[in-house]
N, C-alpha and C. Protein backbone atom coordinates (compact mmCIF):
# COMPACT_ATOMS: atom_id res chain seq x y z
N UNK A 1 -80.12 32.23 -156.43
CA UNK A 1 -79.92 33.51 -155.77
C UNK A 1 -80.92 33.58 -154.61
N UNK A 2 -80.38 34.21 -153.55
CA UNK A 2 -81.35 33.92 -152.05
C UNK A 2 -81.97 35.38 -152.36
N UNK A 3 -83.26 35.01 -152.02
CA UNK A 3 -83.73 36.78 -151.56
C UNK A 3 -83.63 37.78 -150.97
N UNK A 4 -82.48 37.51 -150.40
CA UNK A 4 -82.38 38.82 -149.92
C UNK A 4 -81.45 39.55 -150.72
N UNK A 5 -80.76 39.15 -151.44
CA UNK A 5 -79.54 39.20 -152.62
C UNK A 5 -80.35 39.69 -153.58
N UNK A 6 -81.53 38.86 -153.78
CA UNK A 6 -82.61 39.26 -155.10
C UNK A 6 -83.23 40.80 -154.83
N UNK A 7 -83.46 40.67 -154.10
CA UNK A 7 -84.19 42.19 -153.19
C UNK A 7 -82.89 43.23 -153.07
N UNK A 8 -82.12 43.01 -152.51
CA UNK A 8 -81.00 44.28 -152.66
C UNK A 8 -80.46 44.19 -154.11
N UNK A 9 -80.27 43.16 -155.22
CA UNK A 9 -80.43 43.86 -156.47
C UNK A 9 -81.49 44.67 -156.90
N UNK A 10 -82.63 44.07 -156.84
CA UNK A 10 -83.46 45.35 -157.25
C UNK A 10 -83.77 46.19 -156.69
N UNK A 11 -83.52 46.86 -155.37
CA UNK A 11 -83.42 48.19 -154.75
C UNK A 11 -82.55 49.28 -155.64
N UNK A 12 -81.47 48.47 -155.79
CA UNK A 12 -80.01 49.46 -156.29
C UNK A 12 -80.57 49.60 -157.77
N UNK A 13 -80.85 48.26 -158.50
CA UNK A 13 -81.16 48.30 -159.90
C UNK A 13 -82.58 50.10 -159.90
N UNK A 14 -83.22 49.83 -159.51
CA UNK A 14 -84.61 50.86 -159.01
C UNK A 14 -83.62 52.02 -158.84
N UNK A 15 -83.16 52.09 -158.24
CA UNK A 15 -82.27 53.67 -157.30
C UNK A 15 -81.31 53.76 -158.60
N UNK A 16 -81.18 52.85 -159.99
CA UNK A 16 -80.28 53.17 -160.86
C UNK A 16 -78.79 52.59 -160.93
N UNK A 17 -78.63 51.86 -160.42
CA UNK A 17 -77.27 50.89 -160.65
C UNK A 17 -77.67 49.87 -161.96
N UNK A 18 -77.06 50.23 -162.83
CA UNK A 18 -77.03 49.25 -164.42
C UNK A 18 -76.47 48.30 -163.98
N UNK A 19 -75.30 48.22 -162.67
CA UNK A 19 -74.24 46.92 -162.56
C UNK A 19 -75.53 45.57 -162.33
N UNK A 20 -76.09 46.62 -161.19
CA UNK A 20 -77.19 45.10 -160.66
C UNK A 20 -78.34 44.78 -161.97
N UNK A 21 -78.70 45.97 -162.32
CA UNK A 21 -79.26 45.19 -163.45
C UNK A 21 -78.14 43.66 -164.30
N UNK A 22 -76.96 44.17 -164.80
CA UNK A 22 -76.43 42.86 -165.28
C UNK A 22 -76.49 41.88 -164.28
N UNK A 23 -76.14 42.26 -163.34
CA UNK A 23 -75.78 40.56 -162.21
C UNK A 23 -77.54 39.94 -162.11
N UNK A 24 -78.47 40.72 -162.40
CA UNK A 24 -79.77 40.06 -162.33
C UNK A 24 -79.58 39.59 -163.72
N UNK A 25 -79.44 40.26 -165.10
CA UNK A 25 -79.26 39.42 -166.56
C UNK A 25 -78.11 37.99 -165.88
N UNK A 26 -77.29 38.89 -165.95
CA UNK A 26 -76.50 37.22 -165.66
C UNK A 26 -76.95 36.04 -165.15
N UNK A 27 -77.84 36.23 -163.63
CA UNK A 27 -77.94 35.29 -162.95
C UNK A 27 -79.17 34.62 -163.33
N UNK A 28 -79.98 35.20 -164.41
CA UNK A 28 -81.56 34.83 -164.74
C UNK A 28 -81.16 34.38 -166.37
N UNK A 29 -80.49 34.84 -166.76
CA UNK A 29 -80.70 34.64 -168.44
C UNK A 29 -80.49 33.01 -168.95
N UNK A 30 -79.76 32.23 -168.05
CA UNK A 30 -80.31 31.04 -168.66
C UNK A 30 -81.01 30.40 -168.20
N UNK A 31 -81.93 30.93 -167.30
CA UNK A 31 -83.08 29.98 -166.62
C UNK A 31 -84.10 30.39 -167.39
N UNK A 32 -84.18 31.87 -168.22
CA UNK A 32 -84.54 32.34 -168.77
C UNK A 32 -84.81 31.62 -170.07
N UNK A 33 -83.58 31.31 -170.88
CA UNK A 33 -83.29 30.40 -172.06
C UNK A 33 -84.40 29.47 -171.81
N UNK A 34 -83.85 28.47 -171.08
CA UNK A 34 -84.03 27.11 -170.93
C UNK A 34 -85.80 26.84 -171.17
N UNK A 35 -86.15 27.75 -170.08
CA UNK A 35 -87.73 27.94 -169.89
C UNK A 35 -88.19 28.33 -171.29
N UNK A 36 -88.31 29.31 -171.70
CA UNK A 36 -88.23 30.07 -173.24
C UNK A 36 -88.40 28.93 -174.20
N UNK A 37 -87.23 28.26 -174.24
CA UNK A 37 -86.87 27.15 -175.26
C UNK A 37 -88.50 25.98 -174.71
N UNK A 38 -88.70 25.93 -173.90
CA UNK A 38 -89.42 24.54 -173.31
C UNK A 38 -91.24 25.24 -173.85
N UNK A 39 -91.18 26.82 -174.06
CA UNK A 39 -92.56 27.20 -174.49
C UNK A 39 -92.69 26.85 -176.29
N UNK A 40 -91.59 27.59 -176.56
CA UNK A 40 -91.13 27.18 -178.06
C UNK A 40 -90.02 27.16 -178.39
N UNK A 41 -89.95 26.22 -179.39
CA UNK A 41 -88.31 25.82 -179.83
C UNK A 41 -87.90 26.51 -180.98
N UNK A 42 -87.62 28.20 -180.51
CA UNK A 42 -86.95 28.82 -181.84
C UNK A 42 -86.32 29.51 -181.37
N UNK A 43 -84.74 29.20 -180.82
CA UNK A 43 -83.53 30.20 -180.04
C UNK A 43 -83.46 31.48 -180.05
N UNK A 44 -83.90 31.79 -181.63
CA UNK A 44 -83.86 33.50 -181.72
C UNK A 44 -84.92 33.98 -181.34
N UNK A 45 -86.11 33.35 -181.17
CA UNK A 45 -87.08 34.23 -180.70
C UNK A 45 -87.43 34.55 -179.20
N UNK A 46 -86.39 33.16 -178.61
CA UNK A 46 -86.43 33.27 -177.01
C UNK A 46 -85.64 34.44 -177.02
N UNK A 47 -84.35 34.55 -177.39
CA UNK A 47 -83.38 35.26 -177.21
C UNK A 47 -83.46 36.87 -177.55
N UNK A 48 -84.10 37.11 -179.01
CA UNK A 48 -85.09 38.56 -178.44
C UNK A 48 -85.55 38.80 -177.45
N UNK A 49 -86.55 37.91 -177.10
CA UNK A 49 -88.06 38.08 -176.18
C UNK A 49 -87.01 38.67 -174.97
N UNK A 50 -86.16 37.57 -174.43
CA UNK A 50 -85.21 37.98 -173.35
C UNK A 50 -84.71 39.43 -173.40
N UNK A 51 -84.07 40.01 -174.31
CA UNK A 51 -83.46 40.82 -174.54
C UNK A 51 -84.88 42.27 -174.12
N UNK A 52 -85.81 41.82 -174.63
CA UNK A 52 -87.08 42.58 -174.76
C UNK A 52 -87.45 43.08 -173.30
N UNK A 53 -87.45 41.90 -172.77
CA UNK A 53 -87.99 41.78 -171.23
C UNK A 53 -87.04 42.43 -170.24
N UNK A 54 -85.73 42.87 -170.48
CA UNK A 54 -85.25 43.53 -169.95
C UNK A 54 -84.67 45.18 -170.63
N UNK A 55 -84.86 45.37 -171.67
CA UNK A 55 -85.26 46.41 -172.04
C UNK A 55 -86.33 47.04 -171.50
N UNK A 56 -87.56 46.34 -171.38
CA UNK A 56 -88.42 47.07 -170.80
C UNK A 56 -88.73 47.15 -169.37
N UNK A 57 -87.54 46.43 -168.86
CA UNK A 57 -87.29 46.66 -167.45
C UNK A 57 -86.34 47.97 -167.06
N UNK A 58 -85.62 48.09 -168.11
CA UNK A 58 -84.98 49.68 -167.91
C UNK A 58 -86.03 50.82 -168.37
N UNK A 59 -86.79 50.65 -169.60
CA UNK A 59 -87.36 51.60 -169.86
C UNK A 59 -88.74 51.68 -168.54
N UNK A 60 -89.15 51.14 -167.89
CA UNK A 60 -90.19 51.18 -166.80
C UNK A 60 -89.72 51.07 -165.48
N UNK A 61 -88.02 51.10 -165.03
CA UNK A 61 -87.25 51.51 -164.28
C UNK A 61 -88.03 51.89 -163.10
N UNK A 62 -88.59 53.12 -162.89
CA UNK A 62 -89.07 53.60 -161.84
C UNK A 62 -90.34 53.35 -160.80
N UNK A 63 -91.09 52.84 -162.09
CA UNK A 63 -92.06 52.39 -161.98
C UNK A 63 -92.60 50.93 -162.06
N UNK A 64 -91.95 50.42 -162.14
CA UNK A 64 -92.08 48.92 -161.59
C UNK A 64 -92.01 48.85 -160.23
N UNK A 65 -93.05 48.00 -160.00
CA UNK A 65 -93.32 47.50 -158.64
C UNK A 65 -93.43 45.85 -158.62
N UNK A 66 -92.42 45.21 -158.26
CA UNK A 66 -92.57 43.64 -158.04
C UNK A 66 -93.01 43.15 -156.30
N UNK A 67 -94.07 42.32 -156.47
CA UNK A 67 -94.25 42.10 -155.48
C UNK A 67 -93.93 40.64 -154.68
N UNK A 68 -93.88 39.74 -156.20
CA UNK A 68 -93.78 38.14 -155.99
C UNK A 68 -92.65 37.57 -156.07
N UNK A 69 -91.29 38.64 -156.51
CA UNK A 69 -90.03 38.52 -156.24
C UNK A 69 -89.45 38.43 -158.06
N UNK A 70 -88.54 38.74 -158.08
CA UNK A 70 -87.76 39.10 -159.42
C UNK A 70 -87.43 37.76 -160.22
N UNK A 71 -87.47 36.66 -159.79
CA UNK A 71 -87.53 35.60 -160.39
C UNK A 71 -88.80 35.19 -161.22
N UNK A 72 -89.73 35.52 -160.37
CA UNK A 72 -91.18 35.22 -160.73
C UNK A 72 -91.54 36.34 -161.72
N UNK A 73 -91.41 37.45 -161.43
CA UNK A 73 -91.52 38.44 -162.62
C UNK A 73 -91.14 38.16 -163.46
N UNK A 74 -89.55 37.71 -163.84
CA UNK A 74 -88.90 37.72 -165.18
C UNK A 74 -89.70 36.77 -166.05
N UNK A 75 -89.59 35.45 -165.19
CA UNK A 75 -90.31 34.14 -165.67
C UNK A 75 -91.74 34.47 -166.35
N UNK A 76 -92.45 35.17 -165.61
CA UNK A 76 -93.97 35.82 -165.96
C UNK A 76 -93.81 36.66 -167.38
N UNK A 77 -92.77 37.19 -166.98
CA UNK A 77 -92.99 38.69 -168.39
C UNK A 77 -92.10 37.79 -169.92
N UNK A 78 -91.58 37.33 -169.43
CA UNK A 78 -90.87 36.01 -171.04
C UNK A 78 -91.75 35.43 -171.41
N UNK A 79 -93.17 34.56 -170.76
CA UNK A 79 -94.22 34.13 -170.88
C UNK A 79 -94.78 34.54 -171.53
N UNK A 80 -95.00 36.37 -171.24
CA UNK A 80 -96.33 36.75 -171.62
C UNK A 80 -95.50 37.51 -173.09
N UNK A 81 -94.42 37.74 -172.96
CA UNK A 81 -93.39 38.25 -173.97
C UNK A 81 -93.68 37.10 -175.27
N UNK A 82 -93.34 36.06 -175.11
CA UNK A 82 -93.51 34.95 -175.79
C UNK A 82 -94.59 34.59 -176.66
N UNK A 83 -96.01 34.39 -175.44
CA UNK A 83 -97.21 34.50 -176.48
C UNK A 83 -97.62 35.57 -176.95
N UNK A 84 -97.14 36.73 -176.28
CA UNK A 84 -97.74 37.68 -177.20
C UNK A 84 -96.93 37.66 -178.91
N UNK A 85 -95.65 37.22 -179.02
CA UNK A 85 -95.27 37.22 -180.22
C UNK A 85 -95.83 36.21 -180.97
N UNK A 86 -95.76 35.16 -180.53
CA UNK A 86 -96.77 33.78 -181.08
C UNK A 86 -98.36 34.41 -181.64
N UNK A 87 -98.62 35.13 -180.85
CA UNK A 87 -100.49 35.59 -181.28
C UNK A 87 -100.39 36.45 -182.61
N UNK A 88 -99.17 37.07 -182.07
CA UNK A 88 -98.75 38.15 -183.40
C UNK A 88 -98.67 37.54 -185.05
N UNK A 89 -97.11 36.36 -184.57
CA UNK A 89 -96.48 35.65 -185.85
C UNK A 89 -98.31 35.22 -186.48
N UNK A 90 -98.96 34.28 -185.71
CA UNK A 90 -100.07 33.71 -186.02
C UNK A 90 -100.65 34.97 -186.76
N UNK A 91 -101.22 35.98 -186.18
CA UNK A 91 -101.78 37.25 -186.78
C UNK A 91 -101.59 37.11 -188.21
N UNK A 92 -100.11 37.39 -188.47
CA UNK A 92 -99.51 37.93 -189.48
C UNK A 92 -99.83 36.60 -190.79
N UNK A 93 -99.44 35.41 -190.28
CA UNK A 93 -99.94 34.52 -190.83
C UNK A 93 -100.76 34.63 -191.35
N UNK A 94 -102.08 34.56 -190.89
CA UNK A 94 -103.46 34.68 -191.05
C UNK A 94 -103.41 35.89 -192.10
N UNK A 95 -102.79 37.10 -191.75
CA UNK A 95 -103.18 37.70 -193.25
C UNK A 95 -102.76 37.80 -194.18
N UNK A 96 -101.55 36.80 -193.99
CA UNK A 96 -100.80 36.66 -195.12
C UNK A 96 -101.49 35.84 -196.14
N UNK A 97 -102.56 34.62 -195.60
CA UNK A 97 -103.00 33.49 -196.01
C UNK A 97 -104.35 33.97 -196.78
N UNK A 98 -104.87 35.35 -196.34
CA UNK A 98 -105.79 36.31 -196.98
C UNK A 98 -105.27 36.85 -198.55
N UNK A 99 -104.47 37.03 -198.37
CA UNK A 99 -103.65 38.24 -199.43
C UNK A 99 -103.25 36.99 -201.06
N UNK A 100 -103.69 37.16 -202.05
CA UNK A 100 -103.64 36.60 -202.91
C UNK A 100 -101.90 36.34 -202.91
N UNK A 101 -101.54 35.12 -203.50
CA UNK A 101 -100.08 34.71 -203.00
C UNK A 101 -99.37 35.74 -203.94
N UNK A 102 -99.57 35.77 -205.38
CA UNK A 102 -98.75 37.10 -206.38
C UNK A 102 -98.93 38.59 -205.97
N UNK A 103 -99.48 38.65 -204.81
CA UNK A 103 -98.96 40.27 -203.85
C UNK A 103 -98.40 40.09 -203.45
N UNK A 104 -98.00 39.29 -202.56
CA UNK A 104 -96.86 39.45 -201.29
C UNK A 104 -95.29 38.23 -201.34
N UNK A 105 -95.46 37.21 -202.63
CA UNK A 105 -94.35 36.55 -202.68
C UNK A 105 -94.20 36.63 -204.49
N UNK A 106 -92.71 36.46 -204.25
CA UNK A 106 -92.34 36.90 -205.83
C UNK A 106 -92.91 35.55 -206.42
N UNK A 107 -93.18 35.37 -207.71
CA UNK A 107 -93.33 34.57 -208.38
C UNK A 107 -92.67 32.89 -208.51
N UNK A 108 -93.07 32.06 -208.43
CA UNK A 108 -91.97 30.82 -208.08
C UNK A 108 -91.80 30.63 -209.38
N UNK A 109 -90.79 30.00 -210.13
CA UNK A 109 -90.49 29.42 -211.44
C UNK A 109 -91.63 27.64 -211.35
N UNK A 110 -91.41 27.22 -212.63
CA UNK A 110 -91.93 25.96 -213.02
C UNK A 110 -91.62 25.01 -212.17
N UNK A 111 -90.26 24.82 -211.35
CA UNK A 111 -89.25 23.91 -210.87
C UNK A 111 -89.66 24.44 -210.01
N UNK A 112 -89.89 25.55 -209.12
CA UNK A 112 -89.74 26.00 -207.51
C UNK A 112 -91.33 25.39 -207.26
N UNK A 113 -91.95 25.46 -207.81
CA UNK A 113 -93.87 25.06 -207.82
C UNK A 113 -93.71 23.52 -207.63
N UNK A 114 -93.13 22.66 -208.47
CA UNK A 114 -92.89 21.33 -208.79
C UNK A 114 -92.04 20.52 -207.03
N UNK A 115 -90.61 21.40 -207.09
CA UNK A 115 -90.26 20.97 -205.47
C UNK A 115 -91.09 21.27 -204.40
N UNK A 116 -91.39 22.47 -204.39
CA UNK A 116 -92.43 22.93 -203.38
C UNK A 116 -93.23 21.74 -202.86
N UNK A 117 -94.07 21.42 -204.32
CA UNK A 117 -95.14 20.33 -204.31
C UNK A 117 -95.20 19.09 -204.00
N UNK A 118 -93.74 18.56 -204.61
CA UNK A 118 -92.90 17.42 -203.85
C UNK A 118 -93.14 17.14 -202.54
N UNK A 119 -92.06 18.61 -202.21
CA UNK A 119 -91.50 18.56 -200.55
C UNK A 119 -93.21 18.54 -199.90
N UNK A 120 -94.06 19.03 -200.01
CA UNK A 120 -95.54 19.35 -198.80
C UNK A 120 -95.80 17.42 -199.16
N UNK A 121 -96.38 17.44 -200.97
CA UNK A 121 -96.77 15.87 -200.53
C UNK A 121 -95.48 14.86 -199.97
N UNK A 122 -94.29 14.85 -199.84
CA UNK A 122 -93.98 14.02 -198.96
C UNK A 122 -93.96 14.17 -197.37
N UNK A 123 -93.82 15.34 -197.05
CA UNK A 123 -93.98 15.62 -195.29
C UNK A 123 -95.53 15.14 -195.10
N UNK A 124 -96.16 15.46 -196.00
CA UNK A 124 -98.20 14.71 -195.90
C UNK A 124 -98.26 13.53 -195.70
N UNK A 125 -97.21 13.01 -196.63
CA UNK A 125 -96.97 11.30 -196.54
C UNK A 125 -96.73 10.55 -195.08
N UNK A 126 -95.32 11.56 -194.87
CA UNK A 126 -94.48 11.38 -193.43
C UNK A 126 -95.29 11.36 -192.33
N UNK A 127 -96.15 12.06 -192.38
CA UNK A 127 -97.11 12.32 -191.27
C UNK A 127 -98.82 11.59 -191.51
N UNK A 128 -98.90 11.48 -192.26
CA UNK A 128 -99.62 10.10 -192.48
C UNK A 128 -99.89 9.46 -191.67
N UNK A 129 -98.09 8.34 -192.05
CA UNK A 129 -97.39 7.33 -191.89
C UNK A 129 -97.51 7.28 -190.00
N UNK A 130 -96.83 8.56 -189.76
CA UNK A 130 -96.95 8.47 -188.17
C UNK A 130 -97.73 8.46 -187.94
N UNK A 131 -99.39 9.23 -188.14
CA UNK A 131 -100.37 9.08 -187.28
C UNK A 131 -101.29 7.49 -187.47
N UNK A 132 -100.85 6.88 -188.70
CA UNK A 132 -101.78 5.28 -188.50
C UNK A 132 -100.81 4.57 -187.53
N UNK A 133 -99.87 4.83 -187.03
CA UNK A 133 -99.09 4.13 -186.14
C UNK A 133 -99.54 4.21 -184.52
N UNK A 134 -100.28 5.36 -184.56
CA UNK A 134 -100.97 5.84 -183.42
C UNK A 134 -102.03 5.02 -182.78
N UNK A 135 -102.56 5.02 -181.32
CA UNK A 135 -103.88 4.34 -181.30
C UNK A 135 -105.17 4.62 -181.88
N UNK A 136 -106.40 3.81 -182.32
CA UNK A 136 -107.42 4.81 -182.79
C UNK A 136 -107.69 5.38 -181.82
N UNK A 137 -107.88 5.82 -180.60
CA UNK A 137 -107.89 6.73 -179.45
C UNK A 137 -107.24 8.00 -180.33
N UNK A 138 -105.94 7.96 -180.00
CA UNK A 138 -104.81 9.20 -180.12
C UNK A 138 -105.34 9.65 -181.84
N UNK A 139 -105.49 8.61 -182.98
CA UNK A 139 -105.38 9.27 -184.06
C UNK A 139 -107.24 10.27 -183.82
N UNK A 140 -108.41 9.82 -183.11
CA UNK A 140 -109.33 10.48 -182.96
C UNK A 140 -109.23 11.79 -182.53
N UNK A 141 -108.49 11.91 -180.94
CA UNK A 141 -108.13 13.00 -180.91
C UNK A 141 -107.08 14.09 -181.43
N UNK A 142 -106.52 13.22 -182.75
CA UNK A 142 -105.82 14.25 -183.48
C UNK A 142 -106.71 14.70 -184.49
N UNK A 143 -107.65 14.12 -184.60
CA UNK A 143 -108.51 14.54 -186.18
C UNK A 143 -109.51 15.66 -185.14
N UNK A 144 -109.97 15.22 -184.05
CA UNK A 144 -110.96 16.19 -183.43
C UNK A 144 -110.28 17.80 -183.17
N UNK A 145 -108.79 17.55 -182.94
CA UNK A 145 -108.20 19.18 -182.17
C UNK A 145 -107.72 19.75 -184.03
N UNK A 146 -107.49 18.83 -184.88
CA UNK A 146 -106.72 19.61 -185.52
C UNK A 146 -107.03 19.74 -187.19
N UNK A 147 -108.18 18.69 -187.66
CA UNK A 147 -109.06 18.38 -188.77
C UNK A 147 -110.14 19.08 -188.34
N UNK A 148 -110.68 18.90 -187.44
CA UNK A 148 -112.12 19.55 -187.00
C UNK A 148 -112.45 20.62 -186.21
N UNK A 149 -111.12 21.16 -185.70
CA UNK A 149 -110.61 22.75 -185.14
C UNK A 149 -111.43 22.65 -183.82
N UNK A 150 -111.97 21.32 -182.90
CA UNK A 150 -112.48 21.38 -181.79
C UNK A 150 -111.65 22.09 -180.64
N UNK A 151 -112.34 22.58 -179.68
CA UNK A 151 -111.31 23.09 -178.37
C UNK A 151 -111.02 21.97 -177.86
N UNK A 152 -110.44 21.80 -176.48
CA UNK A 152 -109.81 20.79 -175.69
C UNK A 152 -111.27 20.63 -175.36
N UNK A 153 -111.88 22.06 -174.74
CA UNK A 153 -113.47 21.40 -173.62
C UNK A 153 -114.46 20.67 -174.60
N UNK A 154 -114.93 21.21 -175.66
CA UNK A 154 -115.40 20.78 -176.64
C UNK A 154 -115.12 18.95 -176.34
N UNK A 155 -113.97 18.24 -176.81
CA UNK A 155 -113.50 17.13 -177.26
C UNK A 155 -113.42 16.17 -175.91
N UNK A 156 -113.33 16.93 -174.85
CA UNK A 156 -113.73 16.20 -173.57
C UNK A 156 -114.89 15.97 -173.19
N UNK A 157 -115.91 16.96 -173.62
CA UNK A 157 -117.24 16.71 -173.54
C UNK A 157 -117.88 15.24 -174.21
N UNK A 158 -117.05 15.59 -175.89
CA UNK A 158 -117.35 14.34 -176.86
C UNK A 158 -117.32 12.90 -176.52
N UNK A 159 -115.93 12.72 -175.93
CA UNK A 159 -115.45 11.53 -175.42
C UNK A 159 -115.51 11.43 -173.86
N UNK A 160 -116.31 12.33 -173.21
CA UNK A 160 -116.82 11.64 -171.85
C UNK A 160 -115.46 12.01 -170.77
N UNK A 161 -114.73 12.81 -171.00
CA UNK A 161 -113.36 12.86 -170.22
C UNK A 161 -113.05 14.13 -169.87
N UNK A 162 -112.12 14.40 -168.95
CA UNK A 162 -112.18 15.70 -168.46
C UNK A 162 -111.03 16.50 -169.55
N UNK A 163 -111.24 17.44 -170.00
CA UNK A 163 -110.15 18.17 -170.14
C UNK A 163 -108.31 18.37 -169.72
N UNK A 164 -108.07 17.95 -168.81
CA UNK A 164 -106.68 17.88 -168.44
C UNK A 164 -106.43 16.39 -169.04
N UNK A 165 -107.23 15.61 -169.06
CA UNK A 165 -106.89 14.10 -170.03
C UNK A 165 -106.74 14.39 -171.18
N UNK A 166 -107.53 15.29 -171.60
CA UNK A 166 -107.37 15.61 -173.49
C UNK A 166 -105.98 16.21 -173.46
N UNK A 167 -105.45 17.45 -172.97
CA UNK A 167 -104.43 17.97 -172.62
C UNK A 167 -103.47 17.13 -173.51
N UNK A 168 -103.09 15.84 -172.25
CA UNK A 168 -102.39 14.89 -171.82
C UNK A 168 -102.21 14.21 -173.11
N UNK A 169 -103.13 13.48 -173.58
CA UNK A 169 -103.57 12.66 -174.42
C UNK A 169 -103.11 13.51 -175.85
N UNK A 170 -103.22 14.56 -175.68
CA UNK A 170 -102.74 15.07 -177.23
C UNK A 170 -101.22 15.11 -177.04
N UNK A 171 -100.74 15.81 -175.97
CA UNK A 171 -99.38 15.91 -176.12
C UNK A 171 -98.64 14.57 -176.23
N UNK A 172 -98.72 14.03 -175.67
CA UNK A 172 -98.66 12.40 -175.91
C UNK A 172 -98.63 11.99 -177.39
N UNK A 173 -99.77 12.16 -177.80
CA UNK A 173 -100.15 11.65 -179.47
C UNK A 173 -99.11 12.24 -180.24
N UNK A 174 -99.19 13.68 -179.86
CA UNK A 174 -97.74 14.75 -181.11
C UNK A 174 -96.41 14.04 -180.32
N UNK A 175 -96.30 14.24 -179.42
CA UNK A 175 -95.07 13.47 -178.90
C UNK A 175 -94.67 12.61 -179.75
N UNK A 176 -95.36 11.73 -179.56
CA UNK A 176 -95.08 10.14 -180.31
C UNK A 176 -95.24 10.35 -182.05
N UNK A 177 -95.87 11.13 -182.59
CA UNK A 177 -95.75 11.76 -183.80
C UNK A 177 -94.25 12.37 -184.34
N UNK A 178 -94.04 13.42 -183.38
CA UNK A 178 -92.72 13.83 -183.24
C UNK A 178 -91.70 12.84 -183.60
N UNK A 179 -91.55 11.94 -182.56
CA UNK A 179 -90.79 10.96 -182.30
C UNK A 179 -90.29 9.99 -183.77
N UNK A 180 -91.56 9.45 -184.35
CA UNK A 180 -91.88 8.75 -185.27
C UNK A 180 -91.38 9.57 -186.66
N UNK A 181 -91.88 10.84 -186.65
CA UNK A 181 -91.17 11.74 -188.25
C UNK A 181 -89.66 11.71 -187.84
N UNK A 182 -88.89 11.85 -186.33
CA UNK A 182 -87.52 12.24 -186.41
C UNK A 182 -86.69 11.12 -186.37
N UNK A 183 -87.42 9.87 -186.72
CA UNK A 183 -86.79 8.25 -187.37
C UNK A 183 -86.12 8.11 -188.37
């Protein structure tokens, strides 16, 4: 969409035309997806967040002011839409992991305890398996970010390297982790 197209939708959308609001959903929502999907891979939660981000583009209607152009906004506010639910889910996590397990989940039977136990020690196994396949490089910096809860700056300091290498170097390592469990 050219800007000037982008800009006279959101004039009219602002002045109250719902139509241009859709032709902006339409013309953004799967660049929207796509991006969404590439932060995290869970369809329904992009697909809220989306839904979210333009909800609260009607409900703040008047008062929105874009300055960097409506592409860049949307892209920005799914972002921040996104981690803010991620900080949340994590939140919730965290106090779930507080809360003695017979408050908040029903009771498992003899057999549900037993598979349970199964299923974790074999994915432990699985993943094991992938990380001795790794270099001792890559398996170091998986034990430093994720055994030893180091930051990225932290672990660049350790090993003498800048930070955007650690980055690199981890995504790489889970990559190839990834790769290796979906064999």
């Amino acid at each position: 969409m050219g800007r000037l197209t982008e800009n006279f939708l959101w004039k009219n959308f602002k002045n109250g035309d719902d139509s241009a609001l859709a032709r902006i959903y339409t013309d953004y929502a799967d660049q929207l997806y796509a991006y969404g999907l590439k932060i995290i891979n869970d369809e329904a939660l992009v697909k809220d967040c989306i839904q979210e981000v333009f909800i609260q583009l009607i409900e703040k209607r008047e008062t929105l002011v874009i300055t960097s152009g409506t592409h860049l906004y949307l892209f920005k506010s799914l972002r921040n839409k996104l981690f803010e639910e991620l900080r949340s889910k994590k939140r919730k996590n965290e106090i779930i992991e507080l809360w003695p397990e017979s408050d908040i989940q029903p009771e498992n039977t003899a057999e549900d305890s037993v598979i349970i136990s199964e299923e974790k020690r074999s994915m432990e196994e699985k993943i094991k398996q992938a990380i001795n396949k790794l270099t001792d490089h890559q398996r170091e910096l998986i034990h430093l970010k994720y055994s030893e809860g180091f930051q990225n700056s932290e672990i660049a300091e350790m090993l003498n390297i800048d930070v955007a290498s650690v980055r690199t170097l981890l995504y790489r390592s889970l990559k190839k982790v990834r790769k290796l469990l979906a064999l």
